[in-house]
PDB file of N, CA and C in Angstrom:
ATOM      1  N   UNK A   1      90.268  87.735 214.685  1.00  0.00           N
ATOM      2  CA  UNK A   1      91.552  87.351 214.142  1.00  0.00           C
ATOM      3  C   UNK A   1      92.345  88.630 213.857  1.00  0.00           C
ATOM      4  N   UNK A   2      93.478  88.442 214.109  1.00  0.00           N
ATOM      5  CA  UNK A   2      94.301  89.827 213.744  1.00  0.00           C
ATOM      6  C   UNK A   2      95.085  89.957 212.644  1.00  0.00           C
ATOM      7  N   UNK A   3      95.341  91.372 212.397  1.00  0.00           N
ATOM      8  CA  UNK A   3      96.256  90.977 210.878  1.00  0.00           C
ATOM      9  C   UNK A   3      96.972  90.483 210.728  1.00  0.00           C
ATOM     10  N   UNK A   4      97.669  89.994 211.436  1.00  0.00           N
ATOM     11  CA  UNK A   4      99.345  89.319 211.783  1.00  0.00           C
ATOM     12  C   UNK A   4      98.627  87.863 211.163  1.00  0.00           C
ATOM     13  N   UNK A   5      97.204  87.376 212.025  1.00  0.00           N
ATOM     14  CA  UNK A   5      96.725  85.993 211.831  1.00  0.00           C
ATOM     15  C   UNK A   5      96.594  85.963 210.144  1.00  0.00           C
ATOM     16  N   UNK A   6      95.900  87.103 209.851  1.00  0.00           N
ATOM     17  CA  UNK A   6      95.513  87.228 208.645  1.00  0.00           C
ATOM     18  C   UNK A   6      96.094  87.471 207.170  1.00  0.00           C
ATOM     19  N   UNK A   7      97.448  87.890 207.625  1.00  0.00           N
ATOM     20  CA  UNK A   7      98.282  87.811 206.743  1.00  0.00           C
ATOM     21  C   UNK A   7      98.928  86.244 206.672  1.00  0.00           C
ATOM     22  N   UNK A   8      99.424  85.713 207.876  1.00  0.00           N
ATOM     23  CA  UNK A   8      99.940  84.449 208.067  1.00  0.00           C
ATOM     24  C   UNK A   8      98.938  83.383 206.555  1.00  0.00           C
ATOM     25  N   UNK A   9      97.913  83.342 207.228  1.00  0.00           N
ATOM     26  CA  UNK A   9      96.733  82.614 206.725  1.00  0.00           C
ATOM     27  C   UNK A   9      96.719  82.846 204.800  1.00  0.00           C
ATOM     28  N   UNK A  10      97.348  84.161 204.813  1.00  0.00           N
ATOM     29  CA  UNK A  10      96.924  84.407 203.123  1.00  0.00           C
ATOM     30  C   UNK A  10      98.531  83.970 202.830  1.00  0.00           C
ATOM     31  N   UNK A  11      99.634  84.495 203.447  1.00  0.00           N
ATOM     32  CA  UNK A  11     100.610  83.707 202.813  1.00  0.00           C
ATOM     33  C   UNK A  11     100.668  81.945 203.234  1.00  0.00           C
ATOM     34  N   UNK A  12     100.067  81.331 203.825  1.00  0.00           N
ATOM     35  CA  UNK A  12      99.593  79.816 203.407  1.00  0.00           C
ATOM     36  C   UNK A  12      99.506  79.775 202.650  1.00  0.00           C
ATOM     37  N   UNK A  13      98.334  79.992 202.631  1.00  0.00           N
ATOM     38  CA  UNK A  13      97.481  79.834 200.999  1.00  0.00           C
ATOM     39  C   UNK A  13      98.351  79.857 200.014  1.00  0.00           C
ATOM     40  N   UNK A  14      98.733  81.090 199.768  1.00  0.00           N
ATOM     41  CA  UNK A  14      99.504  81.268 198.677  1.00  0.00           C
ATOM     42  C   UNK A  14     100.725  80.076 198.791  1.00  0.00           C
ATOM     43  N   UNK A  15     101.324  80.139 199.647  1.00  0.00           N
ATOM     44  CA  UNK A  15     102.430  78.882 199.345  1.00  0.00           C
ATOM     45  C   UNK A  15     101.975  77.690 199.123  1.00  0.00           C
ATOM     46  N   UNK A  16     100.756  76.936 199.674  1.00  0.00           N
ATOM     47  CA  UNK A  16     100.204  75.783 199.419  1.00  0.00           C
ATOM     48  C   UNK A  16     100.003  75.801 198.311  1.00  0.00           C
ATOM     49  N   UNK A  17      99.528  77.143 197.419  1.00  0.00           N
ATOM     50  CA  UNK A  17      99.119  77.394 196.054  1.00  0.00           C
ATOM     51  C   UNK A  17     100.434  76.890 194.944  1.00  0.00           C
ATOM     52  N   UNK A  18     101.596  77.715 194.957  1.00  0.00           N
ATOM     53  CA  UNK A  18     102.745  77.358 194.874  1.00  0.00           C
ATOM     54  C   UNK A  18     102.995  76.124 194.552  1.00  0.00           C
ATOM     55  N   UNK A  19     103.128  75.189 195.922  1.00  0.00           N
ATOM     56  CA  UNK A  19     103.606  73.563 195.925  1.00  0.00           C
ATOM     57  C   UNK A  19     102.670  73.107 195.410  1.00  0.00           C
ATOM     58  N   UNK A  20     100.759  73.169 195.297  1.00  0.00           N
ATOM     59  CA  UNK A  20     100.165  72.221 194.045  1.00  0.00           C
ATOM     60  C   UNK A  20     100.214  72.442 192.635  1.00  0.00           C
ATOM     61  N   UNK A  21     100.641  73.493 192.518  1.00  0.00           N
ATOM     62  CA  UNK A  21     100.666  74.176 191.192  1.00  0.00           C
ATOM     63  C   UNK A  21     102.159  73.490 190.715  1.00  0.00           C
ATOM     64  N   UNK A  22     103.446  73.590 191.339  1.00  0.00           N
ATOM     65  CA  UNK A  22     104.325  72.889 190.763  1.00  0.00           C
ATOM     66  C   UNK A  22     104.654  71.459 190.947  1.00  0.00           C
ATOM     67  N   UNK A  23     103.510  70.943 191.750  1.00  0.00           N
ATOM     68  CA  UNK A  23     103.806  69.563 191.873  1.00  0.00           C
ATOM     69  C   UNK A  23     102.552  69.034 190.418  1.00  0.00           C
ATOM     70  N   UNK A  24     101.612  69.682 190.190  1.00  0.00           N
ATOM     71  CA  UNK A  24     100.814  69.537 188.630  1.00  0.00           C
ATOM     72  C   UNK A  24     101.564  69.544 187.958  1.00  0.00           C
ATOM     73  N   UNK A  25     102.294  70.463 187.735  1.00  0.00           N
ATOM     74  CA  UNK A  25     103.550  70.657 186.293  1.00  0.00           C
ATOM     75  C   UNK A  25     104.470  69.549 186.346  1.00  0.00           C
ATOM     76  N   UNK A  26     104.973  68.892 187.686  1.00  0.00           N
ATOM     77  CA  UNK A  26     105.315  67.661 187.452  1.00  0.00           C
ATOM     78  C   UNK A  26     104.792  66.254 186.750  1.00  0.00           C
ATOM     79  N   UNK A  27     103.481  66.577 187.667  1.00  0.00           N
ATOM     80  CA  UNK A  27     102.654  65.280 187.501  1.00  0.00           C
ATOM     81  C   UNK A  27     102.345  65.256 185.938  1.00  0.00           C
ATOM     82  N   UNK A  28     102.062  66.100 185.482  1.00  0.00           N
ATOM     83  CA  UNK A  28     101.281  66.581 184.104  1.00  0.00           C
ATOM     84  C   UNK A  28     102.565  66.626 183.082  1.00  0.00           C
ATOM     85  N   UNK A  29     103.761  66.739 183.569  1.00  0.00           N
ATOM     86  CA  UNK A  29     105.071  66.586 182.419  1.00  0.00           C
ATOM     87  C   UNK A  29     105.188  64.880 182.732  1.00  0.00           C
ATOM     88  N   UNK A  30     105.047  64.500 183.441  1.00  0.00           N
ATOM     89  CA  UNK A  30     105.553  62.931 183.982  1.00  0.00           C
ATOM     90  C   UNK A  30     104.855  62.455 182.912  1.00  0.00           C
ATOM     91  N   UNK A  31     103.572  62.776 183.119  1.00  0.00           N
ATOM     92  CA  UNK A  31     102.375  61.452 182.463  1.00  0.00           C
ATOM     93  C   UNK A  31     102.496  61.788 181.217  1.00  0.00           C
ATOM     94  N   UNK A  32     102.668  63.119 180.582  1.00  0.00           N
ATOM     95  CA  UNK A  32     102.789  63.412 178.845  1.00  0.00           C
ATOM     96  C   UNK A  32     104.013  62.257 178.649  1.00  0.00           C
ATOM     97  N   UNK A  33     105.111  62.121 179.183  1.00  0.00           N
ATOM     98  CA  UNK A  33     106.352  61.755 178.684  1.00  0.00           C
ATOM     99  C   UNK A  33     106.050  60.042 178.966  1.00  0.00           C
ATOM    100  N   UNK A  34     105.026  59.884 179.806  1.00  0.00           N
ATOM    101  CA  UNK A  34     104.601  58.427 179.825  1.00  0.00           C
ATOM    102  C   UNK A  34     103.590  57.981 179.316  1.00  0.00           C
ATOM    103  N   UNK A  35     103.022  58.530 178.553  1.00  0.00           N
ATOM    104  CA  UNK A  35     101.779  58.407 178.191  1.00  0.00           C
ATOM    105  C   UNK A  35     100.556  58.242 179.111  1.00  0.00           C
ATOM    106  N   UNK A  36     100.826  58.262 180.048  1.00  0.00           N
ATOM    107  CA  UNK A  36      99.496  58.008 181.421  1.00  0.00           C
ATOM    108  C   UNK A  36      98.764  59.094 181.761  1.00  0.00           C
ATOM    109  N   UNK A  37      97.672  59.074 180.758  1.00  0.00           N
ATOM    110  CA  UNK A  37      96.597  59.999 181.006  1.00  0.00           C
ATOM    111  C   UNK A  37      96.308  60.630 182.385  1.00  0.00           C
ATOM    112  N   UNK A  38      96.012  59.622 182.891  1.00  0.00           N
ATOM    113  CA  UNK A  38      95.458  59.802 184.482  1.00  0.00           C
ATOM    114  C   UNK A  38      96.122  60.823 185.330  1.00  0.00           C
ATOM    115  N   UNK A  39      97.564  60.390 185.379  1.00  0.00           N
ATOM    116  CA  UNK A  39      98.750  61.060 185.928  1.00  0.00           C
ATOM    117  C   UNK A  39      98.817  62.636 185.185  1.00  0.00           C
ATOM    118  N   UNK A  40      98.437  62.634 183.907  1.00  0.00           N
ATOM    119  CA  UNK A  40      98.546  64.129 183.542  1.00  0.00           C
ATOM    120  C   UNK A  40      96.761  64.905 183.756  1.00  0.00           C
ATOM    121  N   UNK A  41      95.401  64.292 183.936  1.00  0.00           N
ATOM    122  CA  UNK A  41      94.280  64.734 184.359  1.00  0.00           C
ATOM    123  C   UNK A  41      95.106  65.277 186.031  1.00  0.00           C
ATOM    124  N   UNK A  42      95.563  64.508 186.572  1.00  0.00           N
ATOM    125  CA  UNK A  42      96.005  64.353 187.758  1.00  0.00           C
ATOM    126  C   UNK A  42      96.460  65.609 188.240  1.00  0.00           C
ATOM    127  N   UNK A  43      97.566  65.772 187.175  1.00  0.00           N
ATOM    128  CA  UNK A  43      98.410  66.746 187.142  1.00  0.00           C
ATOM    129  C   UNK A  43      98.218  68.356 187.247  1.00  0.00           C
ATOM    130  N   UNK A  44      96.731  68.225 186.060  1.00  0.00           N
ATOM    131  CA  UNK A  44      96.018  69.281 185.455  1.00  0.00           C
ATOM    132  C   UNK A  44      95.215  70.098 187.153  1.00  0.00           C
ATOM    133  N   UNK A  45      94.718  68.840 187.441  1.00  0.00           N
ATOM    134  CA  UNK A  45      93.916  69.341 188.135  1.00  0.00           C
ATOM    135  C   UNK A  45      94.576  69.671 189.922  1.00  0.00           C
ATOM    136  N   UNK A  46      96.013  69.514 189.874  1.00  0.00           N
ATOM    137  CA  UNK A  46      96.483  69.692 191.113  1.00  0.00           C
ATOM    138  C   UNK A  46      96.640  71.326 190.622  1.00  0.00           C
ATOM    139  N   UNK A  47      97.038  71.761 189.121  1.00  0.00           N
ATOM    140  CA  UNK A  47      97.585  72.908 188.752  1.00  0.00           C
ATOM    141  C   UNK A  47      96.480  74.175 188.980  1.00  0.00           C
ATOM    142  N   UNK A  48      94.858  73.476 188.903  1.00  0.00           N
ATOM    143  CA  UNK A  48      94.084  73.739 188.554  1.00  0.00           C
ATOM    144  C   UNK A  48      93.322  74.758 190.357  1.00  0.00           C
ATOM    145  N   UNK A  49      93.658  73.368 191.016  1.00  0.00           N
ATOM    146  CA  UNK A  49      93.722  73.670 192.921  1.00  0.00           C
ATOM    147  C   UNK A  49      94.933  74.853 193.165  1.00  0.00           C
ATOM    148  N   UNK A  50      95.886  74.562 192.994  1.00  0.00           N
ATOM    149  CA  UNK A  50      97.051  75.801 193.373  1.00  0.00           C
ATOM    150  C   UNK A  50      97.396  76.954 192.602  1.00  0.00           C
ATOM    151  N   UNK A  51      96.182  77.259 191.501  1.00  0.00           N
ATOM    152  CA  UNK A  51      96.349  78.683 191.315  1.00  0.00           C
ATOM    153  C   UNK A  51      95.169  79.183 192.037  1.00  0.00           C
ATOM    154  N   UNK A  52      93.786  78.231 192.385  1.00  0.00           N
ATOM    155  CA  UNK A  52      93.293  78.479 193.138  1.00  0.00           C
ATOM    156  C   UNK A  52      93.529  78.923 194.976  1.00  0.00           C
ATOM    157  N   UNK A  53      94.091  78.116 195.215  1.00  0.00           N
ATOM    158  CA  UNK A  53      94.717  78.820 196.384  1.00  0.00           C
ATOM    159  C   UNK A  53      95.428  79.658 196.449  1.00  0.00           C
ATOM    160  N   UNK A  54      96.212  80.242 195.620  1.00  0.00           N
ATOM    161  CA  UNK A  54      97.043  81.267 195.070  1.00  0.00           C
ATOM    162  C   UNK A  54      96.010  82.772 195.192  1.00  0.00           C
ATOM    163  N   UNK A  55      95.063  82.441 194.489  1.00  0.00           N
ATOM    164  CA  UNK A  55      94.417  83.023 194.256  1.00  0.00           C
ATOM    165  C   UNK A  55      93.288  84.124 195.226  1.00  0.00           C
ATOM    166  N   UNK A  56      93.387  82.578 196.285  1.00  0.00           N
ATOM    167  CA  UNK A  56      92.394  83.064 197.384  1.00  0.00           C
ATOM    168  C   UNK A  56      93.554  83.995 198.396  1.00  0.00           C
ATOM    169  N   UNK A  57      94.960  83.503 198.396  1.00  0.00           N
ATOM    170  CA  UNK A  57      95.656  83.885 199.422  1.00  0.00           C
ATOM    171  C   UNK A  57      96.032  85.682 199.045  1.00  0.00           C
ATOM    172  N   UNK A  58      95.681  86.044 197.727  1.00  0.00           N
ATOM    173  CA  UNK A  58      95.915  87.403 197.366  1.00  0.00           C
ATOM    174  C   UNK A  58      95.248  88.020 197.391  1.00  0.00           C
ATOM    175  N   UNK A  59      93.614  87.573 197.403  1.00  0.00           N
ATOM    176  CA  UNK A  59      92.593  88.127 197.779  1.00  0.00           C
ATOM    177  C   UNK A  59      92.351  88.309 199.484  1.00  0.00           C
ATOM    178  N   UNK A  60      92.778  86.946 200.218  1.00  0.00           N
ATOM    179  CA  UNK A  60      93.193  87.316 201.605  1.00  0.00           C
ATOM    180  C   UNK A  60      93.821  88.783 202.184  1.00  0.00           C
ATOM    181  N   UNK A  61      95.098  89.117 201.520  1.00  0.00           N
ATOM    182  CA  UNK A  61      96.201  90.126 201.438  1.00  0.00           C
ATOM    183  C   UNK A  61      95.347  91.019 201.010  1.00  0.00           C
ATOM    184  N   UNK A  62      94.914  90.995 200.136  1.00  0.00           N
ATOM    185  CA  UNK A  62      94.087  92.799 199.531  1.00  0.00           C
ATOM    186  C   UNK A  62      93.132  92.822 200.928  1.00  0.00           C
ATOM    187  N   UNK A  63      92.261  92.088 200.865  1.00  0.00           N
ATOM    188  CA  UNK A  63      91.179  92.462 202.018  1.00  0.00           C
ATOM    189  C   UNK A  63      92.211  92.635 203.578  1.00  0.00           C
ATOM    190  N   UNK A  64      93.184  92.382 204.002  1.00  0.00           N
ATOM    191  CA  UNK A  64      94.132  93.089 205.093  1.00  0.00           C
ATOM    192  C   UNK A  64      94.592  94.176 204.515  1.00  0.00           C
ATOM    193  N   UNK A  65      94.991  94.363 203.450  1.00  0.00           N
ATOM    194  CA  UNK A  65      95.541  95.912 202.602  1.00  0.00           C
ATOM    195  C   UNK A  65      94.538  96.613 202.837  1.00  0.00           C
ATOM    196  N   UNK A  66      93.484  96.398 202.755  1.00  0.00           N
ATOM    197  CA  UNK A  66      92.293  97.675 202.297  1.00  0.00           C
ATOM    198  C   UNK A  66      91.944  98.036 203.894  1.00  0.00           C
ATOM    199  N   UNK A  67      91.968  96.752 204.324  1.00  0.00           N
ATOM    200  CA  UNK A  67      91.453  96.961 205.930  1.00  0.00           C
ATOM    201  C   UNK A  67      92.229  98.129 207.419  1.00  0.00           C
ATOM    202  N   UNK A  68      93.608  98.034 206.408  1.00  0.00           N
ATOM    203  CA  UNK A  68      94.801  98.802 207.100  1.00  0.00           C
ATOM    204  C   UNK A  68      94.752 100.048 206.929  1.00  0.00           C
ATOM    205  N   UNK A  69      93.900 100.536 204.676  1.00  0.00           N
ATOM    206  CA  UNK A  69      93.908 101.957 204.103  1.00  0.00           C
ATOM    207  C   UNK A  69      92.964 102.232 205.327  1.00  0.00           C
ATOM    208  N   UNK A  70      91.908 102.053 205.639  1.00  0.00           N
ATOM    209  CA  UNK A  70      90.460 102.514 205.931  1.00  0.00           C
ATOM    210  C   UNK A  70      90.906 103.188 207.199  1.00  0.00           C
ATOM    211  N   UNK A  71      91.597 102.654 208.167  1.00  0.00           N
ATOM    212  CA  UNK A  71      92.052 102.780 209.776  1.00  0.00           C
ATOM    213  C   UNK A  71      92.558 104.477 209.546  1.00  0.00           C
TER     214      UNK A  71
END
């Protein structure tokens, strides 16, 4: 895979990270203001996935950063 692939791949991530993370903050403000538990577990745990992917996609980026110092 090349860096071009490999950068592509980590900024995914990271944006997929992004859209579950603010679609939680929706879900999770919705259900507080409705009282529907579920919808805010729901919420929690979409927030919970997209800092995770966030997460992985910056660790993606460092490991192409470091891979570029070494060359």
């Amino acid at each position: 895979m090349s860096d071009q692939d490999r950068m592509r791949e980590s900024d995914d991530n990271s944006m997929k990270g992004i859209g579950n993370d603010l679609k939680g903050k929706v879900k999770d403000a919705a259900g507080g203001l409705t009282g529907d538990t579920s919808l805010q577990a729901e919420g929690k745990w979409d927030q919970l996935k997209g800092k995770a992917q966030k997460k992985i996609g910056e660790m993606q980026r460092d490991s192409v950063r470091r891979d570029d110092d070494s060359i």
